[in-house]
N, C-alpha and C. Protein backbone atom coordinates (compact mmCIF):
# COMPACT_ATOMS: atom_id res chain seq x y z
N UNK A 1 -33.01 7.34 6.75
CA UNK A 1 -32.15 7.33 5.59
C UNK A 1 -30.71 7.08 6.05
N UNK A 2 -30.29 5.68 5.67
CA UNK A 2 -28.43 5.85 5.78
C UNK A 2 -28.03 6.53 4.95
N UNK A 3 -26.50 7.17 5.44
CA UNK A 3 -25.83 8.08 4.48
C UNK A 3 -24.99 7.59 4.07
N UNK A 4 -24.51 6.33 5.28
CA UNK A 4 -23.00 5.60 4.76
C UNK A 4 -22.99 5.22 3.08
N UNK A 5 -24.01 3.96 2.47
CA UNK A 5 -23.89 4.29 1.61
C UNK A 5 -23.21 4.98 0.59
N UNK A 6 -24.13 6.09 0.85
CA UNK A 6 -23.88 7.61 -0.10
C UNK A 6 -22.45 8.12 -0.10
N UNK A 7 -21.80 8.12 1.09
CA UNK A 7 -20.26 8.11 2.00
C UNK A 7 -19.76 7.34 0.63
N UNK A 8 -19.73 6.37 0.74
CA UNK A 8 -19.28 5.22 0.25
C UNK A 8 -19.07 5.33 -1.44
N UNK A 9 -20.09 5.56 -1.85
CA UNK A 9 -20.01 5.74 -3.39
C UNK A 9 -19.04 7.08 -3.42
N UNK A 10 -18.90 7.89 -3.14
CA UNK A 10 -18.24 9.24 -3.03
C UNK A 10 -16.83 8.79 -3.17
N UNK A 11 -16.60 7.92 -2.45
CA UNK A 11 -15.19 7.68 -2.21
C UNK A 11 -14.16 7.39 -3.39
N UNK A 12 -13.03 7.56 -3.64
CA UNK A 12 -12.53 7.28 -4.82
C UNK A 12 -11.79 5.81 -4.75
N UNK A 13 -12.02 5.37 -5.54
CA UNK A 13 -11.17 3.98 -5.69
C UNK A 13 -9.80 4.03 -5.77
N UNK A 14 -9.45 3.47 -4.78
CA UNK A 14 -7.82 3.28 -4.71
C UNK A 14 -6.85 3.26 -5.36
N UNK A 15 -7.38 2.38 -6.32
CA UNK A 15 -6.27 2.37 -7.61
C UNK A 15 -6.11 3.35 -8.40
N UNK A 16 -6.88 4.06 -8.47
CA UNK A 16 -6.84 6.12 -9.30
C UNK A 16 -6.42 6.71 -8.57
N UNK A 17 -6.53 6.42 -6.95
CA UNK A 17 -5.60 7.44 -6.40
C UNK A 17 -4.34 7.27 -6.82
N UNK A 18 -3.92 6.53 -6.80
CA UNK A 18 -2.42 6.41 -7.40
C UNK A 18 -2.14 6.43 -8.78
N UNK A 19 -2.64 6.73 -9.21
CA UNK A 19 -2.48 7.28 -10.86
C UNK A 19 -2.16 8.77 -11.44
N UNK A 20 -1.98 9.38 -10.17
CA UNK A 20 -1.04 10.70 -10.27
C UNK A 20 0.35 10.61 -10.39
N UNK A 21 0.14 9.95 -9.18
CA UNK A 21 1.65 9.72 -8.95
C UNK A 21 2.42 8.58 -9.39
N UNK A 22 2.16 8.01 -10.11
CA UNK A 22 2.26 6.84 -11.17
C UNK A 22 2.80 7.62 -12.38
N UNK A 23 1.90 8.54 -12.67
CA UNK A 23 2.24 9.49 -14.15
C UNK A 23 3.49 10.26 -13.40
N UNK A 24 3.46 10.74 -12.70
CA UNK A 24 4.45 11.69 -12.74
C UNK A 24 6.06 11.03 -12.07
N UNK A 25 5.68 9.74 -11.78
CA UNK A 25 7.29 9.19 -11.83
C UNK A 25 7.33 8.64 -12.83
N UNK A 26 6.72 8.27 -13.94
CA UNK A 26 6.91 8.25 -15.37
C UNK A 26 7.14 9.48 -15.89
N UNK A 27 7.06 10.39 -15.87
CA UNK A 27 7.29 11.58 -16.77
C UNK A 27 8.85 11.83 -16.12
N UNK A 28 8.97 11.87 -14.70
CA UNK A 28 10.26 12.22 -14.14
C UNK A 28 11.79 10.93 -15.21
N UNK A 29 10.94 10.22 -15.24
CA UNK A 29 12.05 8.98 -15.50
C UNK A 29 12.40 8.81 -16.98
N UNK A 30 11.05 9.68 -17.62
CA UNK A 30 11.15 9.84 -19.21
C UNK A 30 12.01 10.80 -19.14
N UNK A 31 12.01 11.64 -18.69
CA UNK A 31 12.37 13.27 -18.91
C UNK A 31 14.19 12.64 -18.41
N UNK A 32 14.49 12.27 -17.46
CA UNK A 32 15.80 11.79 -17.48
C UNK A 32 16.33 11.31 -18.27
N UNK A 33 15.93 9.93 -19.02
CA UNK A 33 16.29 9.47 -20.20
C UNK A 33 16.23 10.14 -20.99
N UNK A 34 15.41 10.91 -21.77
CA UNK A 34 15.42 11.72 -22.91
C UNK A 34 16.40 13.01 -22.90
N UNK A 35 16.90 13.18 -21.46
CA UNK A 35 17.77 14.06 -21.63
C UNK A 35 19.57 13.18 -22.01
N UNK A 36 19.40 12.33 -21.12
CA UNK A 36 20.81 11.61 -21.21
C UNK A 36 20.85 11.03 -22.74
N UNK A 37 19.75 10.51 -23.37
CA UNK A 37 20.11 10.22 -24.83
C UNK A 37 20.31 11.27 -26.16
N UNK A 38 19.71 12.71 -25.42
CA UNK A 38 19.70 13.66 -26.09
C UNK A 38 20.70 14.04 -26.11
N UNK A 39 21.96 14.44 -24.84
CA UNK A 39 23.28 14.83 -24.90
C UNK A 39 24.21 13.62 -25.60
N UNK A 40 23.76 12.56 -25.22
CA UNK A 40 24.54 11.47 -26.01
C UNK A 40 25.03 11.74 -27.62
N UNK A 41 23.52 12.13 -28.02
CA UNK A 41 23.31 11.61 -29.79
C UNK A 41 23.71 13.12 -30.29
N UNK A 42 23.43 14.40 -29.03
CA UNK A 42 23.39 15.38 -30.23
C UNK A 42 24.17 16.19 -29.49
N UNK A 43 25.49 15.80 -28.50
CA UNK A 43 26.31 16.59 -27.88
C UNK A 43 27.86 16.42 -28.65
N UNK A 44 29.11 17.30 -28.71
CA UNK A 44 30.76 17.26 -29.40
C UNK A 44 30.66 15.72 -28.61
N UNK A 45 31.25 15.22 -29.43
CA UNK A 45 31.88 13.89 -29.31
C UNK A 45 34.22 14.27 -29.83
N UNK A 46 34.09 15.48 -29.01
CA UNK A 46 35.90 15.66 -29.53
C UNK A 46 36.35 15.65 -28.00
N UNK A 47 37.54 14.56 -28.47
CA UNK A 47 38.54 14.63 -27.09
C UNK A 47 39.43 15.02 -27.55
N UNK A 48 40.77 14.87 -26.92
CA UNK A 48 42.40 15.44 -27.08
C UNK A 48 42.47 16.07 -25.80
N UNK A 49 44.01 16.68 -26.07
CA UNK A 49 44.93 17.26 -24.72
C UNK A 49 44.05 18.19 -24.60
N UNK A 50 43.64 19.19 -25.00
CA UNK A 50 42.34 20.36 -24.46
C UNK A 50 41.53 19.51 -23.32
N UNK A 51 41.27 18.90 -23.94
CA UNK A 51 39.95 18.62 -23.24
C UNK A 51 40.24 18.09 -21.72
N UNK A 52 41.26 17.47 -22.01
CA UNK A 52 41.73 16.31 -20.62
C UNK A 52 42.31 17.31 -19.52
N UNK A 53 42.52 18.41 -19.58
CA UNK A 53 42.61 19.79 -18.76
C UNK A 53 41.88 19.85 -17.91
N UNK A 54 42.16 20.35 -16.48
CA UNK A 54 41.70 21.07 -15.94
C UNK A 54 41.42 22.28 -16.16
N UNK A 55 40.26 22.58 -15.73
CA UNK A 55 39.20 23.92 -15.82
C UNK A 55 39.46 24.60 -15.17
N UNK A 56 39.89 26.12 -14.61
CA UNK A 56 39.46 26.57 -13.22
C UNK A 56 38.74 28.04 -13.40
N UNK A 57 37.63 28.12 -13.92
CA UNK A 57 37.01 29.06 -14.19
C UNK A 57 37.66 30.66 -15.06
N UNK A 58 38.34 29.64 -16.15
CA UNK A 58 39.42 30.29 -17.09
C UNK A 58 40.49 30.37 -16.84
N UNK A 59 41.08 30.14 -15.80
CA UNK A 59 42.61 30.35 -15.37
C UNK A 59 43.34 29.47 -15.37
N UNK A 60 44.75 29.15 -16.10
CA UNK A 60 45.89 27.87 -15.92
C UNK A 60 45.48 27.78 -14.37
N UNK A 61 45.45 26.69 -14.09
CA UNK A 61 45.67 25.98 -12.92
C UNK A 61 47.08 26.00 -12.69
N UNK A 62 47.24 27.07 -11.20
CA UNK A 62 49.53 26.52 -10.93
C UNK A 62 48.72 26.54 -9.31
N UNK A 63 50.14 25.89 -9.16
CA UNK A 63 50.21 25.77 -7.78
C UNK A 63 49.89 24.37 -7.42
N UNK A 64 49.92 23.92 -5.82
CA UNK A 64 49.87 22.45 -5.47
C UNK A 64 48.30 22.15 -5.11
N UNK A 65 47.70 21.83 -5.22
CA UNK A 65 45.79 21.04 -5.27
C UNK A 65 45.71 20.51 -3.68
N UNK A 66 46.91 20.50 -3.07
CA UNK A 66 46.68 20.03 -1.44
C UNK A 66 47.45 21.27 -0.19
N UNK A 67 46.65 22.03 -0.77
CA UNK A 67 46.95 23.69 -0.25
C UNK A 67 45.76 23.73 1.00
N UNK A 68 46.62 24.02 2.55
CA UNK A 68 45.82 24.11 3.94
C UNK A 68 45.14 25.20 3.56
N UNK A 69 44.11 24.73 4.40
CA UNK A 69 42.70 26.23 4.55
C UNK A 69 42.88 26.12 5.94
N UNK A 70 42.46 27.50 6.43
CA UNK A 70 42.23 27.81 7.61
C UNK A 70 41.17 27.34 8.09
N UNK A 71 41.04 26.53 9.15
CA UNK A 71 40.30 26.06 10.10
C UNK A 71 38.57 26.93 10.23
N UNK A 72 39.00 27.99 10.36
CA UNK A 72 38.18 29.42 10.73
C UNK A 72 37.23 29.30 9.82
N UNK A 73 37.37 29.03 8.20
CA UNK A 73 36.74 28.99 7.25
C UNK A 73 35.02 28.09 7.14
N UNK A 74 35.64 26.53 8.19
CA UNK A 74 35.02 25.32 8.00
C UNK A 74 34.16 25.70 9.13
N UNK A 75 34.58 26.47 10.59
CA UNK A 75 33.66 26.26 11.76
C UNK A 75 32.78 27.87 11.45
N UNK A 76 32.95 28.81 10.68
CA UNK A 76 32.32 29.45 10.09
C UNK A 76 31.39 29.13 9.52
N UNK A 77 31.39 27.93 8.50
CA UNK A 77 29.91 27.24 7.55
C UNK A 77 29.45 26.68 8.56
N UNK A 78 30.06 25.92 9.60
CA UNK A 78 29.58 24.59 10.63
C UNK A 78 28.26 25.83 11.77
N UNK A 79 28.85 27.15 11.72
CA UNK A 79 27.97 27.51 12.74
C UNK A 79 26.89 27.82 11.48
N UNK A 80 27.11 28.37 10.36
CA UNK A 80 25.91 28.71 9.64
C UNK A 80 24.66 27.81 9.03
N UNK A 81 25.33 26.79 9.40
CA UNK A 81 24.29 25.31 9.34
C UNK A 81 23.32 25.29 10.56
N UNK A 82 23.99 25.45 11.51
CA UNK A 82 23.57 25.37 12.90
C UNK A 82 22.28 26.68 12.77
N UNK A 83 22.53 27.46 12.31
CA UNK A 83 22.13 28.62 13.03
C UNK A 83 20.68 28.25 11.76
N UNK A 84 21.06 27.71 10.45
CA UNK A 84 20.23 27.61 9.50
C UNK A 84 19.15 26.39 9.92
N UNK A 85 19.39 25.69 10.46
CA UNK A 85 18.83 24.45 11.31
C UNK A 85 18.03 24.50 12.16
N UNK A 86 18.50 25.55 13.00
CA UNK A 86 17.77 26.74 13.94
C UNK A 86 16.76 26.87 13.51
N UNK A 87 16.66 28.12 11.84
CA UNK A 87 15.25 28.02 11.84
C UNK A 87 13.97 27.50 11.23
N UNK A 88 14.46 26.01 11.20
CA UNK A 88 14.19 25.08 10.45
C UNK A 88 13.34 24.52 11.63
N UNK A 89 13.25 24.32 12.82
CA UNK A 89 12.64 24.27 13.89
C UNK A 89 11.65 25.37 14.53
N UNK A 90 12.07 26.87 14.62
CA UNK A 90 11.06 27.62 14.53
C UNK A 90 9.84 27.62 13.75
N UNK A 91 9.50 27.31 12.71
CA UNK A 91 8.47 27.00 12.13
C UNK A 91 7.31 26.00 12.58
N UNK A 92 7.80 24.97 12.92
CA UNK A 92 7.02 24.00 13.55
C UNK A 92 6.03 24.68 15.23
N UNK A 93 7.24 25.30 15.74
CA UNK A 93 6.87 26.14 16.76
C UNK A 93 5.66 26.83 16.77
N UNK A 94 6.82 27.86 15.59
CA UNK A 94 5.11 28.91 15.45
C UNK A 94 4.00 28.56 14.89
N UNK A 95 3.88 27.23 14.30
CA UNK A 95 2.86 27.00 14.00
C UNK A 95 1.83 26.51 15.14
N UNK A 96 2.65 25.65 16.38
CA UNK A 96 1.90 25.06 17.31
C UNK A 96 1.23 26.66 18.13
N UNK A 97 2.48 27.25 18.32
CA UNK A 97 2.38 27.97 19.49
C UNK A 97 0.85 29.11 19.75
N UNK A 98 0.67 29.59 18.63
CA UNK A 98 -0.51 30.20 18.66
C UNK A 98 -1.64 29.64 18.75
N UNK A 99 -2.27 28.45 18.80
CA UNK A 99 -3.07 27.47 18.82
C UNK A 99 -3.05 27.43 20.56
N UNK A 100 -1.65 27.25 20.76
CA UNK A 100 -1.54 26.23 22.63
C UNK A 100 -1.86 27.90 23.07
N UNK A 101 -1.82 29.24 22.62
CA UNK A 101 -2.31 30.78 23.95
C UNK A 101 -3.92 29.91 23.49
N UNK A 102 -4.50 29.72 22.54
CA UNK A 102 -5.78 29.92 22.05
C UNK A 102 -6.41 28.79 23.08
N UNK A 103 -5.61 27.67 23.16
CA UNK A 103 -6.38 26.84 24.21
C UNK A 103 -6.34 26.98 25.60
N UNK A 104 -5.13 27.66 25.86
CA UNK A 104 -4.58 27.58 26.40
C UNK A 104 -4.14 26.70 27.51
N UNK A 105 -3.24 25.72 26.83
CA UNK A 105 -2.60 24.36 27.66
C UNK A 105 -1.25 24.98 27.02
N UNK A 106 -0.49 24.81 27.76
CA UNK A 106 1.27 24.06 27.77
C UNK A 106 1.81 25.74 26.79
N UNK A 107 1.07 26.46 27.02
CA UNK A 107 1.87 27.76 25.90
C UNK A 107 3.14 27.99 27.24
N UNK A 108 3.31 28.39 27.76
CA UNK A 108 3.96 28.64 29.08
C UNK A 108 5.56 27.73 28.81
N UNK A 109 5.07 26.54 28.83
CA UNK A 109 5.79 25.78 28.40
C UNK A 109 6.77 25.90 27.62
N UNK A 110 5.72 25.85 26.26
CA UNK A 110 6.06 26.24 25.29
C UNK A 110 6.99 26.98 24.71
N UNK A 111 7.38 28.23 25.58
CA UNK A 111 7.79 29.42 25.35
C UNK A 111 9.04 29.77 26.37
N UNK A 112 9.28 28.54 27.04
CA UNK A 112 10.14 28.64 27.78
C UNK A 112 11.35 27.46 27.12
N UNK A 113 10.65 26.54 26.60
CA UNK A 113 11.66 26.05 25.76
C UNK A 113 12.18 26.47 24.23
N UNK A 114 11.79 27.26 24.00
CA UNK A 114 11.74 27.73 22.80
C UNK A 114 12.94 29.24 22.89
N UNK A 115 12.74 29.55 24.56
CA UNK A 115 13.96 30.53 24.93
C UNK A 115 15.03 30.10 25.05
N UNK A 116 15.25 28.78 25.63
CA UNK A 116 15.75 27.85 25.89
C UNK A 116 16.89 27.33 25.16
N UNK A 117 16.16 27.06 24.20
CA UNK A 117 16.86 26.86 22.47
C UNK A 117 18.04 27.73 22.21
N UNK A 118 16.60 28.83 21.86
CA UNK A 118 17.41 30.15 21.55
C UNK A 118 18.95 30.31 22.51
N UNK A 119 18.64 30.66 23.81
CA UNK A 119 19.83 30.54 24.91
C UNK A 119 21.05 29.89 24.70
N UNK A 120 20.96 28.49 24.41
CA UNK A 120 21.81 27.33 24.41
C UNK A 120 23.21 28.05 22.64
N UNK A 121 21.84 28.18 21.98
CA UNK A 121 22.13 28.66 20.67
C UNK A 121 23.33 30.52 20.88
N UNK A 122 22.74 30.68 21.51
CA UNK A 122 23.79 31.86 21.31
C UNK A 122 24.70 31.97 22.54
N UNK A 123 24.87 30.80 23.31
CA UNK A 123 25.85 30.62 23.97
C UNK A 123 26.81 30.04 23.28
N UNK A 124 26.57 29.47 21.86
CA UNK A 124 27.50 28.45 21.20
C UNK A 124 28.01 30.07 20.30
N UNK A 125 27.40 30.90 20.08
CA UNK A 125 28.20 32.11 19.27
C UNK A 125 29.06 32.69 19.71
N UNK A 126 28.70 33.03 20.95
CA UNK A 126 29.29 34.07 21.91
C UNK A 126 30.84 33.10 22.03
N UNK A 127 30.48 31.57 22.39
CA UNK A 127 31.79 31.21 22.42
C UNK A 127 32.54 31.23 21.31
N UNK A 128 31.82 31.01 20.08
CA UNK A 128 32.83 30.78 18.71
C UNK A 128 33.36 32.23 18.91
N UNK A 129 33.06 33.28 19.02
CA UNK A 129 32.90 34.80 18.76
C UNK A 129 34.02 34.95 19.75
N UNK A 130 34.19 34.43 21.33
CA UNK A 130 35.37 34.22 22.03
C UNK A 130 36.20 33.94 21.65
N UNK A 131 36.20 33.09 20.74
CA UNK A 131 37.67 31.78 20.00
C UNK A 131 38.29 32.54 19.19
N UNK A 132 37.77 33.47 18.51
CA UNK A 132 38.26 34.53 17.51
C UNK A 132 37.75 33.67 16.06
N UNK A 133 36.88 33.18 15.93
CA UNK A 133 36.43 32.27 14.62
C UNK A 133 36.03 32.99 13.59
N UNK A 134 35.53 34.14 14.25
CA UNK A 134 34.83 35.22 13.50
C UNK A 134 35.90 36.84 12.86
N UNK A 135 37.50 36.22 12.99
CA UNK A 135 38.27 37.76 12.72
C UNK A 135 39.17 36.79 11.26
N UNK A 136 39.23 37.85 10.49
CA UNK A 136 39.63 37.06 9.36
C UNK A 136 40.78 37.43 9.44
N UNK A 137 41.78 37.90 9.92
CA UNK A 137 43.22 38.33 9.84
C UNK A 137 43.94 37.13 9.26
């Protein structure tokens, strides 16, 4: 008895596979339009001096709009990217890593670059943490 065949009929035809995802970048592209014509037709259509204002979460806007920030502020987010990035890579890890003790090939390895990382990574703190990046005075 061949099975291929049988294999064969089972299989889904190509062109339905893509008929999920066909519908649903149609629905995404409806659903956009129907929103942008919806605010169009049934949103205030009033301008004037109100409106042409700046906003600032209720408050007159004073002062100059090209006001210095402290440096400290920007390499503060810059390490929290880093560090967020970080464990955006652990994952992949732990997913391999318990598999490579189970076979055990390359865990050794594994686990030495992964300290590695880590290492490199909190040598870059310790220095920001040196620089004073981290004192808000």
């Amino acid at each position: 008895m061949n099975i291929l065949p049988l294999l064969a009929s089972l299989e889904p035809d190509p062109q339905n596979t893509w008929a999920p995802v066909l519908l649903l970048i149609v629905m995404a592209v409806g659903f956009a339009v129907t929103n942008i014509a919806a605010s169009i037709i049934i949103g205030p259509g009033r301008t004037g001096k109100g409106k042409e204002e700046t906003y600032e979460s209720g408050m007159v806007p004073i002062g100059d709009t090209r006001k210095r920030f402290n440096v400290r502020f920007y390499i503060v987010a810059m390490i929290f990217l880093v560090f967020d990035v970080e464990i955006v890579f652990f994952y992949p890890w732990a997913t391999i890593f318990p598999d490579a003790i189970a076979k055990g090939t390359s865990s050794g390895l594994l686990l030495v670059e992964i300290i590695l990382f880590v290492v490199i990574l909190l040598l870059a703190y310790v220095y920001a943490w040196g620089k004073g990046v981290f004192q808000w005075d």
